[in-house]
Protein backbone atom coordinates (compact mmCIF):
# COMPACT_ATOMS: atom_id res chain seq x y z
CA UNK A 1 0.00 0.00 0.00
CA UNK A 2 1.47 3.50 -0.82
CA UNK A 3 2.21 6.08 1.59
CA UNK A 4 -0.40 9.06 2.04
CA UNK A 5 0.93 12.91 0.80
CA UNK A 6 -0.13 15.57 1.40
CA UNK A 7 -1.15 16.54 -2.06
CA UNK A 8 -3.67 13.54 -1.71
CA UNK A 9 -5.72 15.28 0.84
CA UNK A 10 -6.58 17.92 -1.25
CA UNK A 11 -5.79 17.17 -5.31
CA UNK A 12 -8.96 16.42 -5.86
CA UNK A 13 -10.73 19.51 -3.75
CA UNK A 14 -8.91 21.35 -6.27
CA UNK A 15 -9.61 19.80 -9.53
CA UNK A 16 -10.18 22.56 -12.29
CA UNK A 17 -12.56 19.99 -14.17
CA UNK A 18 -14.68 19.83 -11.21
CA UNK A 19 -15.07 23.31 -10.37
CA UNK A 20 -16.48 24.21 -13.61
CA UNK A 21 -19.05 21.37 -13.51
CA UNK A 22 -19.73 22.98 -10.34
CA UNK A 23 -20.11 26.75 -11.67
CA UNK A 24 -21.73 25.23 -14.84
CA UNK A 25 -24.54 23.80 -12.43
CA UNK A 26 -24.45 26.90 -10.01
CA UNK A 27 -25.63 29.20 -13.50
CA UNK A 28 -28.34 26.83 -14.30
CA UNK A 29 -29.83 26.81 -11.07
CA UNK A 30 -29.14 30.88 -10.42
CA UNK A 31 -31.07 31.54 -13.53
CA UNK A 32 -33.80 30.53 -11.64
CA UNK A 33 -33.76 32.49 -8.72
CA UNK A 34 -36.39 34.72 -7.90
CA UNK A 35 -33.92 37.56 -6.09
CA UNK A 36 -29.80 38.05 -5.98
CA UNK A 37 -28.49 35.60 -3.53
CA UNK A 38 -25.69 38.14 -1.13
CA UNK A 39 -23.84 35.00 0.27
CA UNK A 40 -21.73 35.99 3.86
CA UNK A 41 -18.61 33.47 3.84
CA UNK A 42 -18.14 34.44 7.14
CA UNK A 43 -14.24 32.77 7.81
CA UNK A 44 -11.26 35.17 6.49
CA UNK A 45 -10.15 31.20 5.33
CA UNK A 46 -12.93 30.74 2.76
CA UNK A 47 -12.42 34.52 1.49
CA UNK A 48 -8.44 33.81 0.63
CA UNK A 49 -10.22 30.85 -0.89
CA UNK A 50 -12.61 32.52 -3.20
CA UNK A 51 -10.19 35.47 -4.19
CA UNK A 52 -7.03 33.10 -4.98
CA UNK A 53 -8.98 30.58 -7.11
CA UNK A 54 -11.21 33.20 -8.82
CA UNK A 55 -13.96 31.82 -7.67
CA UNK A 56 -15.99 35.65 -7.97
CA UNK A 57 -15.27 35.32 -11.96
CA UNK A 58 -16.97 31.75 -12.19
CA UNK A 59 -20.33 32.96 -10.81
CA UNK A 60 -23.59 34.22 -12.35
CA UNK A 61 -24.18 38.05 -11.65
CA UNK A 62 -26.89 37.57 -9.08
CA UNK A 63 -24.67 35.89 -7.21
CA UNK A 64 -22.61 38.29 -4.41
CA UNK A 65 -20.07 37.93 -1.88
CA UNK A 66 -20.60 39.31 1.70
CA UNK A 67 -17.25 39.27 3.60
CA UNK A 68 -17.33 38.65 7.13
CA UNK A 69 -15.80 39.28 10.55
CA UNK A 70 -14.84 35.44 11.01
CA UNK A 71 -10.35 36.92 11.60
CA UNK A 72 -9.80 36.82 14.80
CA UNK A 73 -6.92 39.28 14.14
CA UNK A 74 -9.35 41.67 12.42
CA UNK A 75 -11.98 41.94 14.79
CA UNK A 76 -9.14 42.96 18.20
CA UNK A 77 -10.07 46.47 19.05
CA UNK A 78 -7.18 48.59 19.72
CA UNK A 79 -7.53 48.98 23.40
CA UNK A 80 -7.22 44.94 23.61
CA UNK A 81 -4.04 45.64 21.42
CA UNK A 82 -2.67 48.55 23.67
CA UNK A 83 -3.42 45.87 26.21
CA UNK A 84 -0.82 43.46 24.85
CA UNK A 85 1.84 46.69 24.79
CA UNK A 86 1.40 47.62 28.29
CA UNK A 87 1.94 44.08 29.51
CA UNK A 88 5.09 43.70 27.07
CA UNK A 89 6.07 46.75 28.19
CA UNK A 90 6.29 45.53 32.40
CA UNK A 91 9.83 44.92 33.59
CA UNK A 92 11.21 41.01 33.74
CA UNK A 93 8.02 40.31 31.24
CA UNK A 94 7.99 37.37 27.95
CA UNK A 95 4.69 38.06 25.79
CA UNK A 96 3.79 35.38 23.80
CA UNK A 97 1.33 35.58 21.09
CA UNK A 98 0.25 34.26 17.36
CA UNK A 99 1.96 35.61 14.73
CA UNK A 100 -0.34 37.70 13.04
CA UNK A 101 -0.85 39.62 16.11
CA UNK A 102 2.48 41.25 16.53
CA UNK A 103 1.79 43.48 13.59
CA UNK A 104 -1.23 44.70 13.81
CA UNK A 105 -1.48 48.41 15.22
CA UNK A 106 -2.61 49.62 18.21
CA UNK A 107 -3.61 53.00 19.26
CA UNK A 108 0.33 54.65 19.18
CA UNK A 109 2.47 51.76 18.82
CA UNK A 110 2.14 47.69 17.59
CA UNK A 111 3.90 45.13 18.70
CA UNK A 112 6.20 44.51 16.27
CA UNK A 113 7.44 48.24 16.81
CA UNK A 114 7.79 47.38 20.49
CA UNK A 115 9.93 44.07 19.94
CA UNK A 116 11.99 46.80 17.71
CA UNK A 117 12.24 48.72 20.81
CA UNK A 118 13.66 45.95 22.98
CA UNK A 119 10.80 44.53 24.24
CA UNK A 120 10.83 40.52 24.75
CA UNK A 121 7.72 39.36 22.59
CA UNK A 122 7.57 36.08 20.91
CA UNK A 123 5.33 34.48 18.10
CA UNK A 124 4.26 31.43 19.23
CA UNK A 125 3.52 28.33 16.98
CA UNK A 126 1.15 26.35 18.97
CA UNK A 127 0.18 27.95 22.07
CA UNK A 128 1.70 24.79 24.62
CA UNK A 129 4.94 26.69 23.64
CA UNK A 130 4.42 29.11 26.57
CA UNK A 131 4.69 26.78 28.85
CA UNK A 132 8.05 25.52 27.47
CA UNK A 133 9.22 29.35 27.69
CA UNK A 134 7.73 30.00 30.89
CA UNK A 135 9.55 26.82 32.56
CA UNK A 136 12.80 27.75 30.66
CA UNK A 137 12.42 31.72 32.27
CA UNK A 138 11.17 31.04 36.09
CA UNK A 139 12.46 34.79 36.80
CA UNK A 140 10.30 36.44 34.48
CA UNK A 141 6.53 36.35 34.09
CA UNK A 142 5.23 35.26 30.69
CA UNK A 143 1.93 36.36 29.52
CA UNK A 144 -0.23 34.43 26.60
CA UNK A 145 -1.81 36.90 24.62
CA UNK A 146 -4.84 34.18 23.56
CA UNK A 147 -6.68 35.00 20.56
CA UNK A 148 -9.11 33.43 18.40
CA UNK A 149 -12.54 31.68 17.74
CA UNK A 150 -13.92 28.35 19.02
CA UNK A 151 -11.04 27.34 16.73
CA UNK A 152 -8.12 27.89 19.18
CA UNK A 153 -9.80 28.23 22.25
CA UNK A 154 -9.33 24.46 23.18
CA UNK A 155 -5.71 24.93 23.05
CA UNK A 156 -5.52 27.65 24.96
CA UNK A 157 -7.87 25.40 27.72
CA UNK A 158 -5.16 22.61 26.91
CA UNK A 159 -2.17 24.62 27.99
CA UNK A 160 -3.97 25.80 30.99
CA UNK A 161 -5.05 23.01 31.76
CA UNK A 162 -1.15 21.56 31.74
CA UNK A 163 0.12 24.73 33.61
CA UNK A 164 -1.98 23.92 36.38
CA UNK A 165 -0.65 20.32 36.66
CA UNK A 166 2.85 21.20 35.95
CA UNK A 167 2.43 23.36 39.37
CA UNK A 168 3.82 26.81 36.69
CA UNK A 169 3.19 29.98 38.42
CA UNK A 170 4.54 32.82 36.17
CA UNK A 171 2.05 32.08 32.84
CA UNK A 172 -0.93 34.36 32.60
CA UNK A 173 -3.35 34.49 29.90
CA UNK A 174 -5.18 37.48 28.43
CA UNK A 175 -8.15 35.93 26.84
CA UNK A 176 -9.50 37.52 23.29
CA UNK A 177 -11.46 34.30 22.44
CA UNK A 178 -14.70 35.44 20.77
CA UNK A 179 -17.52 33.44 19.46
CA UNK A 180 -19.10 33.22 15.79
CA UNK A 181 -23.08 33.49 16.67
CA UNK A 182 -23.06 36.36 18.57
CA UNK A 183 -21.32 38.69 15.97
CA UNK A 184 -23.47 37.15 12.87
CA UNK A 185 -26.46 37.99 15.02
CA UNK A 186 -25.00 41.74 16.13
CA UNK A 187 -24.69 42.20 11.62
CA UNK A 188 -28.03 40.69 10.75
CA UNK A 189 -29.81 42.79 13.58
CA UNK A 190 -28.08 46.42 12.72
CA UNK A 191 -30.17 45.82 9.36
CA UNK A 192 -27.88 47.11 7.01
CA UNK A 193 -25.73 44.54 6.01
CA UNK A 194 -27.64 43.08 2.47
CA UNK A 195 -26.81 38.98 3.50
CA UNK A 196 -29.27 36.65 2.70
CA UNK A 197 -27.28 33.21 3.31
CA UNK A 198 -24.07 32.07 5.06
CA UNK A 199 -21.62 30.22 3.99
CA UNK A 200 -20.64 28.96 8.10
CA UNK A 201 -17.09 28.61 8.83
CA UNK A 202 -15.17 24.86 8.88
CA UNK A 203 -12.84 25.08 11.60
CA UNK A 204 -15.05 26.73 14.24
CA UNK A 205 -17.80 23.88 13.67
CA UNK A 206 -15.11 21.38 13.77
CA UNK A 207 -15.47 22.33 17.91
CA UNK A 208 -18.26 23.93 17.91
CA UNK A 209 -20.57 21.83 15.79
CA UNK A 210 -23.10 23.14 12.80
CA UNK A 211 -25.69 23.15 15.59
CA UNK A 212 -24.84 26.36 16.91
CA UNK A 213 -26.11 28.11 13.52
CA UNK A 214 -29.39 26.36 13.58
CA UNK A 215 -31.15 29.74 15.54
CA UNK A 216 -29.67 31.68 13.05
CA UNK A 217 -31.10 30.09 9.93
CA UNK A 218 -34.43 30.28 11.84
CA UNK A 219 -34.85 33.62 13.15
CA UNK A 220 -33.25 35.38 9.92
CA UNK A 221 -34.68 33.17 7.26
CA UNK A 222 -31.32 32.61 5.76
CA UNK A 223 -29.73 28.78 4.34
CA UNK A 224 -26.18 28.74 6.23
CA UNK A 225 -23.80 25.82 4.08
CA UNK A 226 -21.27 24.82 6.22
CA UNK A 227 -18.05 24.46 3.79
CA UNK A 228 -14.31 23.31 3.82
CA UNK A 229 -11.86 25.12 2.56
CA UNK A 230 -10.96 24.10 -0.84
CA UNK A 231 -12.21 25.87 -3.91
CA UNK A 232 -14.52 23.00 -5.00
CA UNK A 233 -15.83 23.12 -1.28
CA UNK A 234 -17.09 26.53 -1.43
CA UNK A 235 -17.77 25.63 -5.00
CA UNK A 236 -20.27 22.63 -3.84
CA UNK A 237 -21.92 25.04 -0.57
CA UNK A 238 -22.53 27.48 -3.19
CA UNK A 239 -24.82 25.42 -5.18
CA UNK A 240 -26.52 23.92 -1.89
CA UNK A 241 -27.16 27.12 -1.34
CA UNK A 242 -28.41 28.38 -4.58
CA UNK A 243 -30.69 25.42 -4.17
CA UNK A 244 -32.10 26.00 -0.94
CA UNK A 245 -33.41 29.49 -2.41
CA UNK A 246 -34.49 28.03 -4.74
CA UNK A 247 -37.04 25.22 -2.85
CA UNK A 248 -37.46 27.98 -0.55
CA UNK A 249 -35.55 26.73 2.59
CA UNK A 250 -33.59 27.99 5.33
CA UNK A 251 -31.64 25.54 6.83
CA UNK A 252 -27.86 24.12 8.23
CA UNK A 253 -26.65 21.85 6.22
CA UNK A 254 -23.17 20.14 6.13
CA UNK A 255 -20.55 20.17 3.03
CA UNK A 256 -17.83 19.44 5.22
CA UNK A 257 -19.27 15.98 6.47
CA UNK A 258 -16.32 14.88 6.44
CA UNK A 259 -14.51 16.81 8.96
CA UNK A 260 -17.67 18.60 11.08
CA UNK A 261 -20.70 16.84 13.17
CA UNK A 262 -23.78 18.38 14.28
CA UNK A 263 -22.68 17.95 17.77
CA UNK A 264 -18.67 19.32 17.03
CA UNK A 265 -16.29 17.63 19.39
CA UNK A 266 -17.58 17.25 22.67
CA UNK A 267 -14.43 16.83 25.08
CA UNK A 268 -13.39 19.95 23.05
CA UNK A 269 -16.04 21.41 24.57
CA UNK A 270 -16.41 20.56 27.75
CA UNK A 271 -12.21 21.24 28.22
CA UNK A 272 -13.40 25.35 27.72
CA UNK A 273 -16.15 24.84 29.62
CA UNK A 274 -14.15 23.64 32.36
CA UNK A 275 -12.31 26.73 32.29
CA UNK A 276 -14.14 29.17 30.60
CA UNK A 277 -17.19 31.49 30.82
CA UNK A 278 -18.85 33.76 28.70
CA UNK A 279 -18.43 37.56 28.92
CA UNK A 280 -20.70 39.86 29.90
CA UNK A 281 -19.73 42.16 26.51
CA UNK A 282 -16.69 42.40 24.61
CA UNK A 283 -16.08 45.12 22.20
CA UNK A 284 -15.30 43.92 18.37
CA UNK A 285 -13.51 46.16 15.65
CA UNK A 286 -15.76 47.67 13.46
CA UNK A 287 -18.86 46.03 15.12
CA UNK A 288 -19.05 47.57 18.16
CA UNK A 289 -20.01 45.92 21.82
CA UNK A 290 -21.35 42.86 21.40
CA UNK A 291 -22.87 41.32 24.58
CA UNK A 292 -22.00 37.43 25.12
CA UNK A 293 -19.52 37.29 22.57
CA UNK A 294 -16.71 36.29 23.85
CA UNK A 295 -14.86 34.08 26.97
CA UNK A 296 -13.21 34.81 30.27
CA UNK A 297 -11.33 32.85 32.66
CA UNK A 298 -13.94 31.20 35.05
CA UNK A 299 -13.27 33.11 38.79
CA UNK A 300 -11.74 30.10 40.51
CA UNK A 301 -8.72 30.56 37.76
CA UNK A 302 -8.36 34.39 38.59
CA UNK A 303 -4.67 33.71 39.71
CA UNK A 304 -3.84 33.06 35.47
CA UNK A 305 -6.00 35.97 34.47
CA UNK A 306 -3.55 38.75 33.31
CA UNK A 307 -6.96 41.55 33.09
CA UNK A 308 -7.03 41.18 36.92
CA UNK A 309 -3.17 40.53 38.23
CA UNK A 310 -1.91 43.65 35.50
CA UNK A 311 -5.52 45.50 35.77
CA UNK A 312 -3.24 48.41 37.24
CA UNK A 313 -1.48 48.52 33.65
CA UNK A 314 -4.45 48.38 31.77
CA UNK A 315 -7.22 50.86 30.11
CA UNK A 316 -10.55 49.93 28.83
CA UNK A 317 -10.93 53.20 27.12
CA UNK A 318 -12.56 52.11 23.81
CA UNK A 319 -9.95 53.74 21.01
CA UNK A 320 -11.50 53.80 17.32
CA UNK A 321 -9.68 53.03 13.74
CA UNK A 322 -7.95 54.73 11.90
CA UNK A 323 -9.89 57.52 10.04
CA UNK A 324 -9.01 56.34 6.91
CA UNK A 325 -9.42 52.55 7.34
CA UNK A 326 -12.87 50.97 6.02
CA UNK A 327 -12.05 47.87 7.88
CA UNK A 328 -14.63 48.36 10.42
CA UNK A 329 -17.37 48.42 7.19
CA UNK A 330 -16.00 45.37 5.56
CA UNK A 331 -16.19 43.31 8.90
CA UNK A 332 -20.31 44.11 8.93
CA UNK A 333 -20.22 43.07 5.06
CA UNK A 334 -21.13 47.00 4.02
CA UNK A 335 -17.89 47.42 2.14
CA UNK A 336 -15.32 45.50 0.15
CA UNK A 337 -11.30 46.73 0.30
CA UNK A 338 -11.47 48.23 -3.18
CA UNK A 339 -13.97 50.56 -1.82
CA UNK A 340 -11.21 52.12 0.43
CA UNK A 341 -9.11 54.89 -0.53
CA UNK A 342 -6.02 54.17 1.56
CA UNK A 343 -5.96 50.15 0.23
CA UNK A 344 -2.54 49.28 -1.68
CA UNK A 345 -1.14 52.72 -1.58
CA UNK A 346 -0.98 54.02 2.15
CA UNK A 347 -2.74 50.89 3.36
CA UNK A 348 0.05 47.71 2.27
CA UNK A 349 0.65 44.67 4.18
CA UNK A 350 3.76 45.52 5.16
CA UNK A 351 2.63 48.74 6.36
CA UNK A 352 -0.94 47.93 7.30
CA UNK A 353 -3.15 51.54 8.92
CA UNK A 354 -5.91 48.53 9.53
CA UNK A 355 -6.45 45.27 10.74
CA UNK A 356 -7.49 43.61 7.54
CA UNK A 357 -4.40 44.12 5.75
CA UNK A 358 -2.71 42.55 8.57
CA UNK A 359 -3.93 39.43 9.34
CA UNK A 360 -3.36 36.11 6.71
CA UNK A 361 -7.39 35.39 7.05
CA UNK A 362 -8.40 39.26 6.58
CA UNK A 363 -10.11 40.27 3.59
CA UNK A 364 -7.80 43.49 2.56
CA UNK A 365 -4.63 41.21 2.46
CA UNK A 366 -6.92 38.59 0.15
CA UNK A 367 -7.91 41.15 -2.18
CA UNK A 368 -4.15 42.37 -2.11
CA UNK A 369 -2.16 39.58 -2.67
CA UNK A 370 -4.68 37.77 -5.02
CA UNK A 371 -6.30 40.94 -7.10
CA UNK A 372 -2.97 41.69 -9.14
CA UNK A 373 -2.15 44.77 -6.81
């Protein structure tokens, strides 16, 4: 029996042949739709997809994307990101954080420019890597800047949970987990975002579970496909969703059967539970406050929770973009980045004014690397 590669897990997910049947079948059953379909692929994942495999070009004209607030990077409000500086910036401290994190700008500074300035801040490839530095650094205190959706959040359980058996007492955790539901609901109330189905992210439901878009479909009428990442996945929740308008149904349904349940992965989900809550609020870039949209340490863990050991350091004055950065109107689907004046010639990903340029899942650094800028 041959070995597996990699290319096998994915050659046929990208099969040019296939993709046109696809858009071939997508046209015949648009043509029969009785209003434009203004699809929300929510995940900054699926939008790389659709702009590097020209997925836009393949589609009937009453067919539009809606891009979403589903990067974590994106959607950090600057005061969460002035957050990260003041804590890099206390004496004998390690911050540890994603990559994409360390360049996106805060109010008056990023981090990047602060690891310039001698600060000691690390990318971190998997997040049980702080515990590795923390052990190897007893003198100092190392704090986990913890970002993401239901996607990372187990990890950042996981390594909690292994601090606390590995008796490690200088690792704190700032938690910027947020949750999917809550911001989809905060767009489709404010009423001016034109989305009339989803396109539900793969990764998040892979923990999470399609379930947790079933009171979405319901109260807002919309069909919600949830999708892998390949171009002939998107391709194939397309069509599902073309044909739900069609039949005149709103419901989940599952493309990526093979890698998401309805249920999502329950010891995934009872490991956050165990040591997570959800916020009361938690203010999103572009969106505003969204209540009961995000996590928090649970109280009996208060001894980890950088917000309350550093709250000295720390301001929760809300700080707004840039005045020139759309960002905040392409998160709630009312703008794309072509729209914005500063994108490609002030606004470049290596010298980003917003969030969305920044991140590798935002929807300003799709349209720039994959648009021919």
């Amino acid at each position: 029996m041959s070995s597996l590669e990699l290319k096998d897990l994915y050659d046929g997910f990208r099969d040019p042949d296939v993709i046109r049947a696809l858009a071939a079948e997508i046209a015949k059953e648009a043509a029969r739709l009785e209003e434009p379909v203004y699809l929300m692929e929510v995940c900054g994942g699926h939008t790389h997809t659709i702009m590097k495999y020209g997925l836009i070009q393949l589609l009937p004209e009453n067919i539009h994307f809606v891009h979403g607030p589903g990067c974590p990077v994106c959607i950090m409000p600057k005061e969460r990101i002035d957050h990260a500086i003041a804590l890099a910036r206390m004496e004998n401290t390690i911050l540890v954080t994603l990559g994409d994190m360390i360049r996106v700008p805060g109010s008056k500074s990023s981090l990047a420019q602060e690891r310039a300035a001698g600060r000691d801040i690390r990318p971190l490839y998997t997040p049980l890597d702080a515990l590795k530095i923390a052990r190897e650094n007893p003198e100092k205190r190392v704090v986990f800047f913890a970002i993401g959706f239901e996607t990372t959040t187990p990890m950042t359980a996981a390594l909690l949970e292994q601090v606390e058996k590995a008796g490690v007492t200088n690792l704190y955790f700032h938690i910027n987990h947020v949750l999917v539901p809550p911001a989809v609901r905060a767009i489709m109330e404010g009423g001016e975002a034109k989305v009339n189905a989803f396109i539900g992210p793969s990764h998040v439901s892979v923990i999470a579970g399609s379930k947790i878009y079933e009171p979405l479909a319901a109260a807002y009428g919309t069909p919600i496909v949830v999708s892998g990442f390949e171009p002939v996945d998107v391709m194939e929740g397309i069509l599902r969703i073309v044909r739900q308008k069609n039949e005149g149904r709103a419901e989940v349904e599952l493309q990526y059967s093979r890698a998401v349940s309805r249920e999502g992965n329950l010891k995934a989900q009872e490991l956050i539970d165990r040591y997570m809550r959800v916020r009361g609020h938690f203010r999103w870039r572009g969106i505003g406050d969204i209540p009961f949209s995000a996590l928090e340490l649970r109280p009996e863990y208060a001894k980890y929770d950088a917000e309350k050991v550093f709250a000295g350091v720390l301001s929760n004055e809300p700080i707004d973009d840039h005045k020139l950065c759309i960002c905040g109107q392409i998160l709630r689907g009312l703008a794309n980045p072509k729209e914005c004046k500063v994108f490609g010639t002030a606004c470049t990903p290596s010298s980003p004014l917003g969030s969305c340029m920044v991140s590798s899942e935002g929807a300003c650094n799709a349209y720039y690397r994959f648009s021919g800028i």
